[in-house]
N, C-alpha and C. Protein backbone atom coordinates (compact mmCIF):
# COMPACT_ATOMS: atom_id res chain seq x y z
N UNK A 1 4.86 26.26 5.53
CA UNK A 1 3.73 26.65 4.72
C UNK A 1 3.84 26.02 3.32
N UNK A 2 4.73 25.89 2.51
CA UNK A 2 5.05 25.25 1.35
C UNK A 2 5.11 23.95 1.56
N UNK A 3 5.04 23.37 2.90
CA UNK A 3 4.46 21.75 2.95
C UNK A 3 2.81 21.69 2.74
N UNK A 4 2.38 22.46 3.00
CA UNK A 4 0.81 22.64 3.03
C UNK A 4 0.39 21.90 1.69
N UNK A 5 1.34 23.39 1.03
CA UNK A 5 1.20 23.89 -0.79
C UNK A 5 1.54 22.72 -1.40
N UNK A 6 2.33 22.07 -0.88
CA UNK A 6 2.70 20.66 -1.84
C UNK A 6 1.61 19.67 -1.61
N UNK A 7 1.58 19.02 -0.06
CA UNK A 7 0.64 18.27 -0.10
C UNK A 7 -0.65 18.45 -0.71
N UNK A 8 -1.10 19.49 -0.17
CA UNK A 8 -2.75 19.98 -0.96
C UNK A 8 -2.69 19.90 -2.42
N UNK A 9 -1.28 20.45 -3.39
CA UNK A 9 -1.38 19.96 -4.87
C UNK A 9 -1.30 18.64 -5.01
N UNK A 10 -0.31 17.93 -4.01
CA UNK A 10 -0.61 16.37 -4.73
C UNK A 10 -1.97 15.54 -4.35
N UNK A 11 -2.34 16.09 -3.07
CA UNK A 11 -3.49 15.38 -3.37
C UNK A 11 -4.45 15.52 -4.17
N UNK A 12 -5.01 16.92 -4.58
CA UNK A 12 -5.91 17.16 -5.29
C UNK A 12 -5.94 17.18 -6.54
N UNK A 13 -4.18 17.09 -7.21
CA UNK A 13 -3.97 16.11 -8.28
C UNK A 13 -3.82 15.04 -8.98
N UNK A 14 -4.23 13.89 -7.32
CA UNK A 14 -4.31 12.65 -7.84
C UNK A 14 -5.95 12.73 -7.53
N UNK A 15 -6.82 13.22 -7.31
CA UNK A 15 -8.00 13.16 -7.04
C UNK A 15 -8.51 13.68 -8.16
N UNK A 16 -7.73 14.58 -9.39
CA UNK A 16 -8.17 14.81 -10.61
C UNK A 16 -8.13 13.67 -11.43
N UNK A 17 -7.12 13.01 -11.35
CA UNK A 17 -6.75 12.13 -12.16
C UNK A 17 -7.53 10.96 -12.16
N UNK A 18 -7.61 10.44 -10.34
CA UNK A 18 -8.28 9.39 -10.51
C UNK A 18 -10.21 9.51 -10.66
N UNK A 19 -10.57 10.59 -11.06
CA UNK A 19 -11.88 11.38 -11.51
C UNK A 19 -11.87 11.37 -12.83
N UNK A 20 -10.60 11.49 -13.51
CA UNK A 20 -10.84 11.48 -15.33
C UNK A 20 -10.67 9.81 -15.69
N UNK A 21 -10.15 8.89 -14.67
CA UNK A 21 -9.71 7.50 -14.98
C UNK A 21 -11.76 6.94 -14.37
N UNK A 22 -12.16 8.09 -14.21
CA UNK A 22 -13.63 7.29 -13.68
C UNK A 22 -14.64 7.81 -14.58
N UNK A 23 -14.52 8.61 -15.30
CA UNK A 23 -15.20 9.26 -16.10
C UNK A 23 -14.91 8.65 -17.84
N UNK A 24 -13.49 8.56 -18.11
CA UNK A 24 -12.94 8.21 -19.30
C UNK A 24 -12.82 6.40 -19.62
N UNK A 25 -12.82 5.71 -18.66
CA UNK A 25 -12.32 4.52 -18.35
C UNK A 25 -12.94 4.18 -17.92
N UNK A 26 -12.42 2.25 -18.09
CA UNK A 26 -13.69 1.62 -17.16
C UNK A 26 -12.64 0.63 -16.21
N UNK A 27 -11.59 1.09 -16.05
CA UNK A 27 -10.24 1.39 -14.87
C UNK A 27 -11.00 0.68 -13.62
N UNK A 28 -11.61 1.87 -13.01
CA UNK A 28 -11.89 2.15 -11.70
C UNK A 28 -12.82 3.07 -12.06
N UNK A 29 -14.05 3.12 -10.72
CA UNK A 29 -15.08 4.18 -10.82
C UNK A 29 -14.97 4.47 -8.93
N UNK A 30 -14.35 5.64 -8.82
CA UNK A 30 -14.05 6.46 -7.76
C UNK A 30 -15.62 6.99 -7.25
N UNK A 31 -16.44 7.73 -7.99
CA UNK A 31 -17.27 8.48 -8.00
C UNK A 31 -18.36 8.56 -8.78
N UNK A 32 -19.71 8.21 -7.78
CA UNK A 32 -19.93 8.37 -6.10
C UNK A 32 -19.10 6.84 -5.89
N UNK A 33 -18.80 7.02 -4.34
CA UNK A 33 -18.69 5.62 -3.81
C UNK A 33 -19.61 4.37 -3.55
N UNK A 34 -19.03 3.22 -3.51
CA UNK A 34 -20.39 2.47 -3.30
C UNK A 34 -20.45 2.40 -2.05
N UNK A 35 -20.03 2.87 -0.99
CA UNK A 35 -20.36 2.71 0.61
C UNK A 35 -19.27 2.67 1.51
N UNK A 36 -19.65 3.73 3.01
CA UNK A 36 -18.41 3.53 3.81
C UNK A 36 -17.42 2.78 4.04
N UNK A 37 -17.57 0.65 3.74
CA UNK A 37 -16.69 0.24 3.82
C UNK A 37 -15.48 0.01 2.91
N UNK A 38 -16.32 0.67 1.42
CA UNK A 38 -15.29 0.12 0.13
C UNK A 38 -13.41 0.84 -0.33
N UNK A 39 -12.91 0.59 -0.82
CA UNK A 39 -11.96 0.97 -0.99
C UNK A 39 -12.19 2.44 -1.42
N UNK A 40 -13.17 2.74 -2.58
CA UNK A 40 -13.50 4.08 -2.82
C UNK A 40 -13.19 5.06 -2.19
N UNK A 41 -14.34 4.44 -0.50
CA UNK A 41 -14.87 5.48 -0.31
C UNK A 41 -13.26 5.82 1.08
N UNK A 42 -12.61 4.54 1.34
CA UNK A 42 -11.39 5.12 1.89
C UNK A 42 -10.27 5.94 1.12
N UNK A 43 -10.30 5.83 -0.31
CA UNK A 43 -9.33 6.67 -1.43
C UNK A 43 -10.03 7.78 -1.52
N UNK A 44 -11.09 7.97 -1.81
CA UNK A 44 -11.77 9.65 -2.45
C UNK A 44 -11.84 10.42 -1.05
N UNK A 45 -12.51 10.09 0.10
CA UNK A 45 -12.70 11.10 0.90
C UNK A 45 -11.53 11.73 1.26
N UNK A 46 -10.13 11.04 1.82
CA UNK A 46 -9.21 11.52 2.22
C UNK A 46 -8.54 12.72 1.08
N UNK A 47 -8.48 12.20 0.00
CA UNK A 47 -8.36 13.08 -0.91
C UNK A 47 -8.71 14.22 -1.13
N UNK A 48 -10.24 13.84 -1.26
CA UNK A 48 -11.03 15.08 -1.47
C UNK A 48 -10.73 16.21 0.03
N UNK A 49 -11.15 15.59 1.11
CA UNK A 49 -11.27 16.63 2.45
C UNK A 49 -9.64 16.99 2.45
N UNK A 50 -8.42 16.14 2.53
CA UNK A 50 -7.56 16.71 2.69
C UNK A 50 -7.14 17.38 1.65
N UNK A 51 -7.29 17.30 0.60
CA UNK A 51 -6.90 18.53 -0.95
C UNK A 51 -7.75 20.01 -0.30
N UNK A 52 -9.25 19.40 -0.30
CA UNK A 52 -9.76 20.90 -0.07
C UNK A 52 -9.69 21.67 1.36
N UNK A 53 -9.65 20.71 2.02
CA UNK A 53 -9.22 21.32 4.01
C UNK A 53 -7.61 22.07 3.69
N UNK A 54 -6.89 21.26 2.95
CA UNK A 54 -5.71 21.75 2.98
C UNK A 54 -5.57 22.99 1.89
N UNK A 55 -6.14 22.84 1.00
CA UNK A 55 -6.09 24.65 0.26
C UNK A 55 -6.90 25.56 0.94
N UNK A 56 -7.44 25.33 1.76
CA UNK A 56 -8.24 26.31 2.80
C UNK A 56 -7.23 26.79 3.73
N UNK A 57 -6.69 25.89 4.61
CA UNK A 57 -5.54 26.03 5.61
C UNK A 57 -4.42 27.08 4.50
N UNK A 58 -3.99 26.83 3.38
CA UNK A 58 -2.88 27.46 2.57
C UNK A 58 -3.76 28.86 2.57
N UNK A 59 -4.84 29.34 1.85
CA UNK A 59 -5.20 30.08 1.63
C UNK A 59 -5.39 30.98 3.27
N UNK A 60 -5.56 30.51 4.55
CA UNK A 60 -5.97 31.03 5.30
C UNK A 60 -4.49 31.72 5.60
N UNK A 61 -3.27 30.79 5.73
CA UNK A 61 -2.00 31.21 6.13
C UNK A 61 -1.38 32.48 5.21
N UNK A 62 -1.71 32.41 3.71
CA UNK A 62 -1.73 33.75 3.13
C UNK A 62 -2.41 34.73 3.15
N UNK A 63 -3.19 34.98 3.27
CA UNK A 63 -4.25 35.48 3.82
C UNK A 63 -3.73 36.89 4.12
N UNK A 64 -3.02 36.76 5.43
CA UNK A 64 -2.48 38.06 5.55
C UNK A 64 -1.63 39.06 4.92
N UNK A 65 -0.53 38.47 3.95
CA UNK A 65 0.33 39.26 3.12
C UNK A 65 -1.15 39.28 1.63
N UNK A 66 -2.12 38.98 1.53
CA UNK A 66 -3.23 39.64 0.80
C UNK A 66 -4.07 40.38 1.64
N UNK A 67 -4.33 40.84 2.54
CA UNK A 67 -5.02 41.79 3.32
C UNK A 67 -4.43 43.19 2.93
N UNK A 68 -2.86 42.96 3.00
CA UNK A 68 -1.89 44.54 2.65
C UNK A 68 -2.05 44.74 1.07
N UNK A 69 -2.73 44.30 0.19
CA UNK A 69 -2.91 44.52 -1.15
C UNK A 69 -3.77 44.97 -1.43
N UNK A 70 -4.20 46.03 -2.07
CA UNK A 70 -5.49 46.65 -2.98
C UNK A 70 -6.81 46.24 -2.30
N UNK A 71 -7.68 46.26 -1.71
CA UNK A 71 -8.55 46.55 -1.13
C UNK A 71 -9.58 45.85 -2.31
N UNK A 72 -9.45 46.15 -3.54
CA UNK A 72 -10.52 45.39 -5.07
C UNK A 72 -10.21 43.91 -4.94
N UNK A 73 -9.10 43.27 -4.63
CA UNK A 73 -9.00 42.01 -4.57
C UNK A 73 -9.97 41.40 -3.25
N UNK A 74 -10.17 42.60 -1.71
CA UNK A 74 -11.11 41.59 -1.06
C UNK A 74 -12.39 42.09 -1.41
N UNK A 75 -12.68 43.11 -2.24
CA UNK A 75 -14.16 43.41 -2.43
C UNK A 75 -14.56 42.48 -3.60
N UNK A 76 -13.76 41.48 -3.94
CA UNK A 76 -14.23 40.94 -5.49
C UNK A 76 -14.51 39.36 -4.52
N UNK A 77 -13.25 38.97 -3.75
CA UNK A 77 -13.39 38.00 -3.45
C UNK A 77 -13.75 37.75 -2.48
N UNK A 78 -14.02 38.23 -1.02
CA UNK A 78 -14.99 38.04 0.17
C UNK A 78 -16.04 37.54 -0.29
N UNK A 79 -17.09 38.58 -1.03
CA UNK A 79 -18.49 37.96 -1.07
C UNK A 79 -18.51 37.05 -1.80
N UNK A 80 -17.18 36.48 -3.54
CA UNK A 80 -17.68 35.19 -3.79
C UNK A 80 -17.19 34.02 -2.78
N UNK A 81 -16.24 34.36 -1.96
CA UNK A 81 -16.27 33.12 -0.87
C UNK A 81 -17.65 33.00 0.38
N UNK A 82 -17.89 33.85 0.50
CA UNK A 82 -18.98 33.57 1.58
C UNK A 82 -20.44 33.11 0.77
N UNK A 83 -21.20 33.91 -0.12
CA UNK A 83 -21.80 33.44 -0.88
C UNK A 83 -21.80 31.49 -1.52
N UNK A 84 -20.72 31.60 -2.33
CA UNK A 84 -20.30 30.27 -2.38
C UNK A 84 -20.75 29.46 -0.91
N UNK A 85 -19.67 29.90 0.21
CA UNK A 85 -19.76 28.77 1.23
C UNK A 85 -21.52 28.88 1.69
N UNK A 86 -22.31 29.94 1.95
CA UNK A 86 -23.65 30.08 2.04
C UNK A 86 -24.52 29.29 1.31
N UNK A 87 -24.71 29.54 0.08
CA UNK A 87 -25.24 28.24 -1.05
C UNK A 87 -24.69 27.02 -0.47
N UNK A 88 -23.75 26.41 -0.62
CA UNK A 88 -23.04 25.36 -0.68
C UNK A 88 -23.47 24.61 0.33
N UNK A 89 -23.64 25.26 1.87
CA UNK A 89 -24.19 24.76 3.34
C UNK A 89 -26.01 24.82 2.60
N UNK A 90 -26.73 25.44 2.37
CA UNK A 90 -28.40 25.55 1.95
C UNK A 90 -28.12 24.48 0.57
N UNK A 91 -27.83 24.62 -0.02
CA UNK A 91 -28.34 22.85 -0.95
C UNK A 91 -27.46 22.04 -0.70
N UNK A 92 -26.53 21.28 0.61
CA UNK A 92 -26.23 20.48 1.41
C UNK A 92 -27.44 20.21 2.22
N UNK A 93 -28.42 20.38 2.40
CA UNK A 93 -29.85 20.67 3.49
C UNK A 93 -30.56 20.30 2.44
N UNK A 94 -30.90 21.11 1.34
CA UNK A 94 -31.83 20.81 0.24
C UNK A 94 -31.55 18.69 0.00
N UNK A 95 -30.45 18.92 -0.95
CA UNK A 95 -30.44 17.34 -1.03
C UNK A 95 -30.24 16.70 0.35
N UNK A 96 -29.83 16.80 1.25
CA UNK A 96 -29.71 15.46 2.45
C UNK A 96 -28.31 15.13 2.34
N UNK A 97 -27.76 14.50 3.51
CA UNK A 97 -26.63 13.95 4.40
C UNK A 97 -26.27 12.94 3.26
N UNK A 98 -27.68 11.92 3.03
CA UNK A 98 -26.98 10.77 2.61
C UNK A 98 -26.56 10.67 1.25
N UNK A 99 -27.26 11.52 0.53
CA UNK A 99 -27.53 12.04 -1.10
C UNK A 99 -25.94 12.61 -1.28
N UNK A 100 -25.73 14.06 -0.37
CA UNK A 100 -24.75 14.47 -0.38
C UNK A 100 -23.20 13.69 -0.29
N UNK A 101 -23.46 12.49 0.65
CA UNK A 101 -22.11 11.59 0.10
C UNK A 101 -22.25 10.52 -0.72
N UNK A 102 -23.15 10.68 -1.81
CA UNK A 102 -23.07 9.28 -2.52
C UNK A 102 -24.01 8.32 -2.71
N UNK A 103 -24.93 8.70 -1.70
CA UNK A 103 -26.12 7.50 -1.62
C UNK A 103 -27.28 7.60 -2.37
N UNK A 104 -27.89 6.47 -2.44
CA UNK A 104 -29.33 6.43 -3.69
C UNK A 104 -30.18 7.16 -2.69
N UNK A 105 -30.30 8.06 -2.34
CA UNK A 105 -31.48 7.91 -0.92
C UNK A 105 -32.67 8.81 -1.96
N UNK A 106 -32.82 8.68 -3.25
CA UNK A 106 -34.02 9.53 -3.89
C UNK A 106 -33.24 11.36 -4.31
N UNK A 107 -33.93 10.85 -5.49
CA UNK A 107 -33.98 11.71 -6.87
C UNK A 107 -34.23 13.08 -5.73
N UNK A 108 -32.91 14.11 -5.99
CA UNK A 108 -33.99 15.78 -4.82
C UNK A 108 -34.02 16.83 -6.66
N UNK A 109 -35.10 16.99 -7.13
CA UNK A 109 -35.65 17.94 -8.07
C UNK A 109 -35.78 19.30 -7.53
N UNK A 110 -36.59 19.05 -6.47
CA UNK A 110 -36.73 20.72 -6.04
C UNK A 110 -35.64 21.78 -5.45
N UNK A 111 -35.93 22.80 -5.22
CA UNK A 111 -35.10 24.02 -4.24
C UNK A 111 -34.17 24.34 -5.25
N UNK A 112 -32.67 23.92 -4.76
CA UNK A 112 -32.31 25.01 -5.46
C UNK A 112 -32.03 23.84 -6.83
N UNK A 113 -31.97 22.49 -6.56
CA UNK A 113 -31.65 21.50 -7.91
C UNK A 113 -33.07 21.70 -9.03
N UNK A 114 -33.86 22.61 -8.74
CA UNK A 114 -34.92 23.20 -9.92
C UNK A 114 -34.07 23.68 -10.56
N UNK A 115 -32.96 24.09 -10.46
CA UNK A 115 -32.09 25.44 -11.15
C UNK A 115 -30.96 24.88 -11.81
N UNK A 116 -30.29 24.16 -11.14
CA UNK A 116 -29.18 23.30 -11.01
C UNK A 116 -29.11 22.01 -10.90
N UNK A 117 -28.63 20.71 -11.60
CA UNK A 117 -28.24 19.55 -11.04
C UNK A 117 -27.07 19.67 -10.19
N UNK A 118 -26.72 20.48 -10.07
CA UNK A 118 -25.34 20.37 -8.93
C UNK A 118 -25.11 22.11 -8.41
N UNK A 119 -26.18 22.39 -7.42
CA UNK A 119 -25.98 23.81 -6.71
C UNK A 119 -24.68 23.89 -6.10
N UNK A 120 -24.53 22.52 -5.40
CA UNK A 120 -23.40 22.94 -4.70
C UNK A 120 -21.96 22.61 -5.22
N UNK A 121 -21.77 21.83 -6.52
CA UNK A 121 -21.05 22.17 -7.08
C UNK A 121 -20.31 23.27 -7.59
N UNK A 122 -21.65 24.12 -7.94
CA UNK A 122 -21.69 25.46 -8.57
C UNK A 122 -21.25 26.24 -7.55
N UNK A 123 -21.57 26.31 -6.37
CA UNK A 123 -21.38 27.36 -5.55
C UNK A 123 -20.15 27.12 -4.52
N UNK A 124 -19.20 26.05 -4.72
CA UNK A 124 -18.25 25.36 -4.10
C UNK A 124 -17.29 25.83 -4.91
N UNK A 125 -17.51 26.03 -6.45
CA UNK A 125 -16.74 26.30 -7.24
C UNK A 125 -16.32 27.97 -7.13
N UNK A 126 -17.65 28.61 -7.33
CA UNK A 126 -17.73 30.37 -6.61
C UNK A 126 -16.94 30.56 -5.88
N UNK A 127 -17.06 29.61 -4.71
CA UNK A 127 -16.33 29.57 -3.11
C UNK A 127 -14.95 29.95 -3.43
N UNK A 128 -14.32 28.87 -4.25
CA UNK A 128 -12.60 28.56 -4.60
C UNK A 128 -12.10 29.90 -5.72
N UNK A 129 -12.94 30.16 -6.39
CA UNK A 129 -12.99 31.62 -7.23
C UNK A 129 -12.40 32.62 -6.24
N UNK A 130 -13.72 32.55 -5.34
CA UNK A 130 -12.90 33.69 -4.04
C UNK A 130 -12.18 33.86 -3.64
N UNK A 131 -11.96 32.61 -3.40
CA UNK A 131 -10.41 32.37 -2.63
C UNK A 131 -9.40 32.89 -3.16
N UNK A 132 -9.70 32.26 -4.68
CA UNK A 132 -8.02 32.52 -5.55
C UNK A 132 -8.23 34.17 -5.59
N UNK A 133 -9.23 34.69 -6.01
CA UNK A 133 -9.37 36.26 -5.89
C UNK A 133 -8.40 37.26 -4.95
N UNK A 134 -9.36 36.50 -3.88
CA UNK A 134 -8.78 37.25 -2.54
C UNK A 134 -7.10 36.75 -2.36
N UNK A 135 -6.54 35.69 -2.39
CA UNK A 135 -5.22 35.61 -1.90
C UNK A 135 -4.28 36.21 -3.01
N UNK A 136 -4.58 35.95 -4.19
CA UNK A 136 -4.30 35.85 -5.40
C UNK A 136 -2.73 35.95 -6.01
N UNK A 137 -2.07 34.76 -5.32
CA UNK A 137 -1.13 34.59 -5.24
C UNK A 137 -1.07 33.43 -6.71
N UNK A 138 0.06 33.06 -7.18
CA UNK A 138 0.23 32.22 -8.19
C UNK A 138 -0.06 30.44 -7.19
N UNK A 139 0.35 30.63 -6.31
CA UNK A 139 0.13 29.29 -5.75
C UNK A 139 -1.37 29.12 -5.40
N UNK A 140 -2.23 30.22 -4.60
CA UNK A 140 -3.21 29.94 -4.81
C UNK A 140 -4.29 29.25 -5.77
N UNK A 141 -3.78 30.71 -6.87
CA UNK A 141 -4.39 30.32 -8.25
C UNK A 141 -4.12 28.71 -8.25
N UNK A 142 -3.36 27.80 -8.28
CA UNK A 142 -2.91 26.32 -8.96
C UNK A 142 -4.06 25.97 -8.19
N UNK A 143 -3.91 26.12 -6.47
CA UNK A 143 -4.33 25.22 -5.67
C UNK A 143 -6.14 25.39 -6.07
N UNK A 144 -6.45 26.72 -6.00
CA UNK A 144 -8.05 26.59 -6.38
C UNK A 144 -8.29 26.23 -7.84
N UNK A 145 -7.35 26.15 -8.67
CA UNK A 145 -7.59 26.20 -9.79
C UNK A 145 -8.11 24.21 -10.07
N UNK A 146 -7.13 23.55 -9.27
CA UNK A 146 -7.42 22.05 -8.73
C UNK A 146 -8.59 21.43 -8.31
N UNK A 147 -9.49 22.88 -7.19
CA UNK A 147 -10.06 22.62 -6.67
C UNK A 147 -11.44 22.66 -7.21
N UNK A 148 -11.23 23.91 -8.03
CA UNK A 148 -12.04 23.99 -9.01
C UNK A 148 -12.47 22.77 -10.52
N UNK A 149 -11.36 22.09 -10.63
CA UNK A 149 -11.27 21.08 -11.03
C UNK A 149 -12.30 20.08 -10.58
N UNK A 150 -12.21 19.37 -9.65
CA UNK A 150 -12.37 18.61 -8.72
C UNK A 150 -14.19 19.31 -9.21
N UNK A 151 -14.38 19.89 -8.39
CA UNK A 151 -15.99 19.56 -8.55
C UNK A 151 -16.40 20.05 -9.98
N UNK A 152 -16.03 20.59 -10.89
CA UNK A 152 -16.34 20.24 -12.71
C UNK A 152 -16.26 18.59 -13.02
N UNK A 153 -15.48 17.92 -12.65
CA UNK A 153 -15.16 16.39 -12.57
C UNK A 153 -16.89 15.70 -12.20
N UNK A 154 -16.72 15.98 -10.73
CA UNK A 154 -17.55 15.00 -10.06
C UNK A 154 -18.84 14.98 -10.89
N UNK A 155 -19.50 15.58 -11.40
CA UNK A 155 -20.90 15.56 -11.83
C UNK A 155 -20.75 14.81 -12.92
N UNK A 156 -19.92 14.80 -13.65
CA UNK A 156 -19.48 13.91 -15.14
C UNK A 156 -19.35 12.46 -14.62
N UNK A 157 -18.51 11.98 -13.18
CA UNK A 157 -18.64 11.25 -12.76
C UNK A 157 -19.54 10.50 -12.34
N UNK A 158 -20.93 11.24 -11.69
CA UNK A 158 -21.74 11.00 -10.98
C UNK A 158 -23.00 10.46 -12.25
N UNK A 159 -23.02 11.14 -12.96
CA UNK A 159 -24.34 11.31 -14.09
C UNK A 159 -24.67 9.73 -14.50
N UNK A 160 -23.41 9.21 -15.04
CA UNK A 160 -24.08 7.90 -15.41
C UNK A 160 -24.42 6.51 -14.10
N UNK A 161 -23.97 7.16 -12.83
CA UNK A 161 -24.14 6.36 -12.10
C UNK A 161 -25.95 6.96 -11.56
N UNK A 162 -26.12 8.38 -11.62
CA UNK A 162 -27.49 8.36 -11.58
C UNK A 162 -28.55 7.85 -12.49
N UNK A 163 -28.21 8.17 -13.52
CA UNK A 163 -28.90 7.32 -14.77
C UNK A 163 -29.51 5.85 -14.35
N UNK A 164 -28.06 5.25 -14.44
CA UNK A 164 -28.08 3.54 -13.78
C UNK A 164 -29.10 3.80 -12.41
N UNK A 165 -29.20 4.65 -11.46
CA UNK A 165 -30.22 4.25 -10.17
C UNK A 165 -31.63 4.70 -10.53
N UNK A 166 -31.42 5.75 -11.14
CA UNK A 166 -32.89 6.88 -11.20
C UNK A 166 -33.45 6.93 -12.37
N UNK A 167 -32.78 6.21 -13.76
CA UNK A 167 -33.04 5.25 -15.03
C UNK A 167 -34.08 6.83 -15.57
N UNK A 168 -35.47 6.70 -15.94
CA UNK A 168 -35.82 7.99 -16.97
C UNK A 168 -36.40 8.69 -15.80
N UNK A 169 -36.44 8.67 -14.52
CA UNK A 169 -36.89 9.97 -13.87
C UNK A 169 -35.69 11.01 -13.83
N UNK A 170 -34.26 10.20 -13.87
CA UNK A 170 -32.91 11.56 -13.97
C UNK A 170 -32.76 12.01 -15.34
N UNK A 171 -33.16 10.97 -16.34
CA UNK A 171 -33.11 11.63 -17.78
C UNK A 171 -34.45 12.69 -18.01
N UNK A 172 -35.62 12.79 -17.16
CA UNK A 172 -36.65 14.00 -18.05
C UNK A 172 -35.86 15.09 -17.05
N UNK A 173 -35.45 15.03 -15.42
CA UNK A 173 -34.97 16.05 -14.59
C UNK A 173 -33.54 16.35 -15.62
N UNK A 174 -32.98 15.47 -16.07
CA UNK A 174 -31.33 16.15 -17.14
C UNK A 174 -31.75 16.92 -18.28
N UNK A 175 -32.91 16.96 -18.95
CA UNK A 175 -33.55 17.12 -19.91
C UNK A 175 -33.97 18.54 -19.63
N UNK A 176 -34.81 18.65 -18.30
CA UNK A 176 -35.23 20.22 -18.29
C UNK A 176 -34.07 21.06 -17.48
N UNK A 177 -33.02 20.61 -16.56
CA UNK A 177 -32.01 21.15 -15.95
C UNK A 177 -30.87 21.34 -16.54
N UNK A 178 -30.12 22.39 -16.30
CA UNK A 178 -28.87 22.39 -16.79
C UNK A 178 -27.74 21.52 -15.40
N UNK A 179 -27.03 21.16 -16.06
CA UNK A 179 -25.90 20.48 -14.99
C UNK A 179 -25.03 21.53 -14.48
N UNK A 180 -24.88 23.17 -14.55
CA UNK A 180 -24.49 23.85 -13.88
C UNK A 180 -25.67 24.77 -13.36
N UNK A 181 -25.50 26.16 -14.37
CA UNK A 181 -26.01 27.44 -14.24
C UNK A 181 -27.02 27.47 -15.46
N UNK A 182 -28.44 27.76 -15.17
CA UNK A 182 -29.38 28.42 -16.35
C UNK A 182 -29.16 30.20 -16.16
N UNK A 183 -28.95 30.68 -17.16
CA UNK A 183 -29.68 32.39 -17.10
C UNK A 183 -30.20 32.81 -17.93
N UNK A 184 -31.16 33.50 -17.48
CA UNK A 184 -32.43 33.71 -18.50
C UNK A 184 -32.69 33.05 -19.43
N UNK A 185 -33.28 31.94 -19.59
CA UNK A 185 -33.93 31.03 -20.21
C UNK A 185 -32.78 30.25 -20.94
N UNK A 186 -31.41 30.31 -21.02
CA UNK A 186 -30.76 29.69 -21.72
C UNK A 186 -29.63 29.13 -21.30
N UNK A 187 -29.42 27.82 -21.23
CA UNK A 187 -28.24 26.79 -20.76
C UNK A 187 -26.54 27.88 -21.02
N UNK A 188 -26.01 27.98 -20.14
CA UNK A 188 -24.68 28.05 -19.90
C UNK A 188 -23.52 27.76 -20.29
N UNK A 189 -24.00 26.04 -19.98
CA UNK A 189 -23.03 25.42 -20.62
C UNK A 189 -23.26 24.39 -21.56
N UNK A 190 -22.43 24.18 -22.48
CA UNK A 190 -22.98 23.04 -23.57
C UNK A 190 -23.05 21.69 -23.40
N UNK A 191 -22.22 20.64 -22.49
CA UNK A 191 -22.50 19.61 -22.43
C UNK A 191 -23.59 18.87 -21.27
N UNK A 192 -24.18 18.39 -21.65
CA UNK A 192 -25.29 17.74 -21.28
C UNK A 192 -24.99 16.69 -20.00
């Protein structure tokens, strides 16, 4: 089980890293990829699916020595993991297959990206909240805390590569959207 815990931290700590070397730098740009055959897109996916497949697998194997704990840890964190994973599958549908890994396939404004430039960011992030909730072990915490990482990253990543495709139709949609969460009439978070 502590092979899990290792692998899943190193990957999803070089998948941080090479996300701030794409965001900060003009290094390498990891994210989005430019297409199934590129080096990218063979470095980020493995990363990404095996960091987050594999803190799922960790979290599932603890799982049970958190079942025998306080009963408030699964009433806090069940519903933000299912919720999370619920959203997360419905604006995977909203934007599209091809949108969802990377591709220009057109600007999605409506559903739930009226609300959000990145629903399922937002609600992927909820997801890993849960998790760490419910297991709420110190290793957990790191591993979602990574994971949670990981999609705060990607949208910082992604923004100027939408800019560059979608030029001022993504700047008036960045303009009236927040890049996470709006509530009640007022942005969340501060950077743009």
């Amino acid at each position: 089980m502590q092979l899990v815990f290792f692998i899943a931290a190193g990957l999803l700590a070089a998948l941080n890293a090479l996300l701030l070397l794409t965001i900060y730098t003009n290094v390498l740009k990891l994210w989005p990829t430019p297409g199934k055959g590129s080096w990218q897109n063979f470095v980020f996916w493995p990363l990404f699916r095996g960091g987050l497949g594999l803190t799922l697998l960790y979290a599932a194997l603890s799982a049970p020595a958190a079942l025998n704990e306080h009963w408030a840890w699964m009433l806090v964190g069940a519903p933000l993991m299912l919720v999370g994973l619920a959203v997360t599958i419905y604006a995977y549908f909203d934007l599209g297959i091809d949108n969802t890994y990377g591709s220009d396939g057109g600007l999605v404004t409506g559903g739930l990206y009226a609300y959000s430039r990145n629903p399922q960011y937002v609600a992927s992030i909820a997801g890993f909240l849960g998790v760490a909730v419910f297991v709420h072990t110190p290793e957990m915490l790191l591993l979602c805390g990574l994971a949670i990482l990981v999609y705060s990253l990607m949208p910082l990543a992604e923004e100027p590569w939408l800019s560059k495709v979608y030029g001022e139709a993504f700047a008036r949609y960045r303009a009236r959207t927040p890049r996470f969460i709006r509530i009640t009439g007022r942005r969340v978070e501060s950077m743009q």
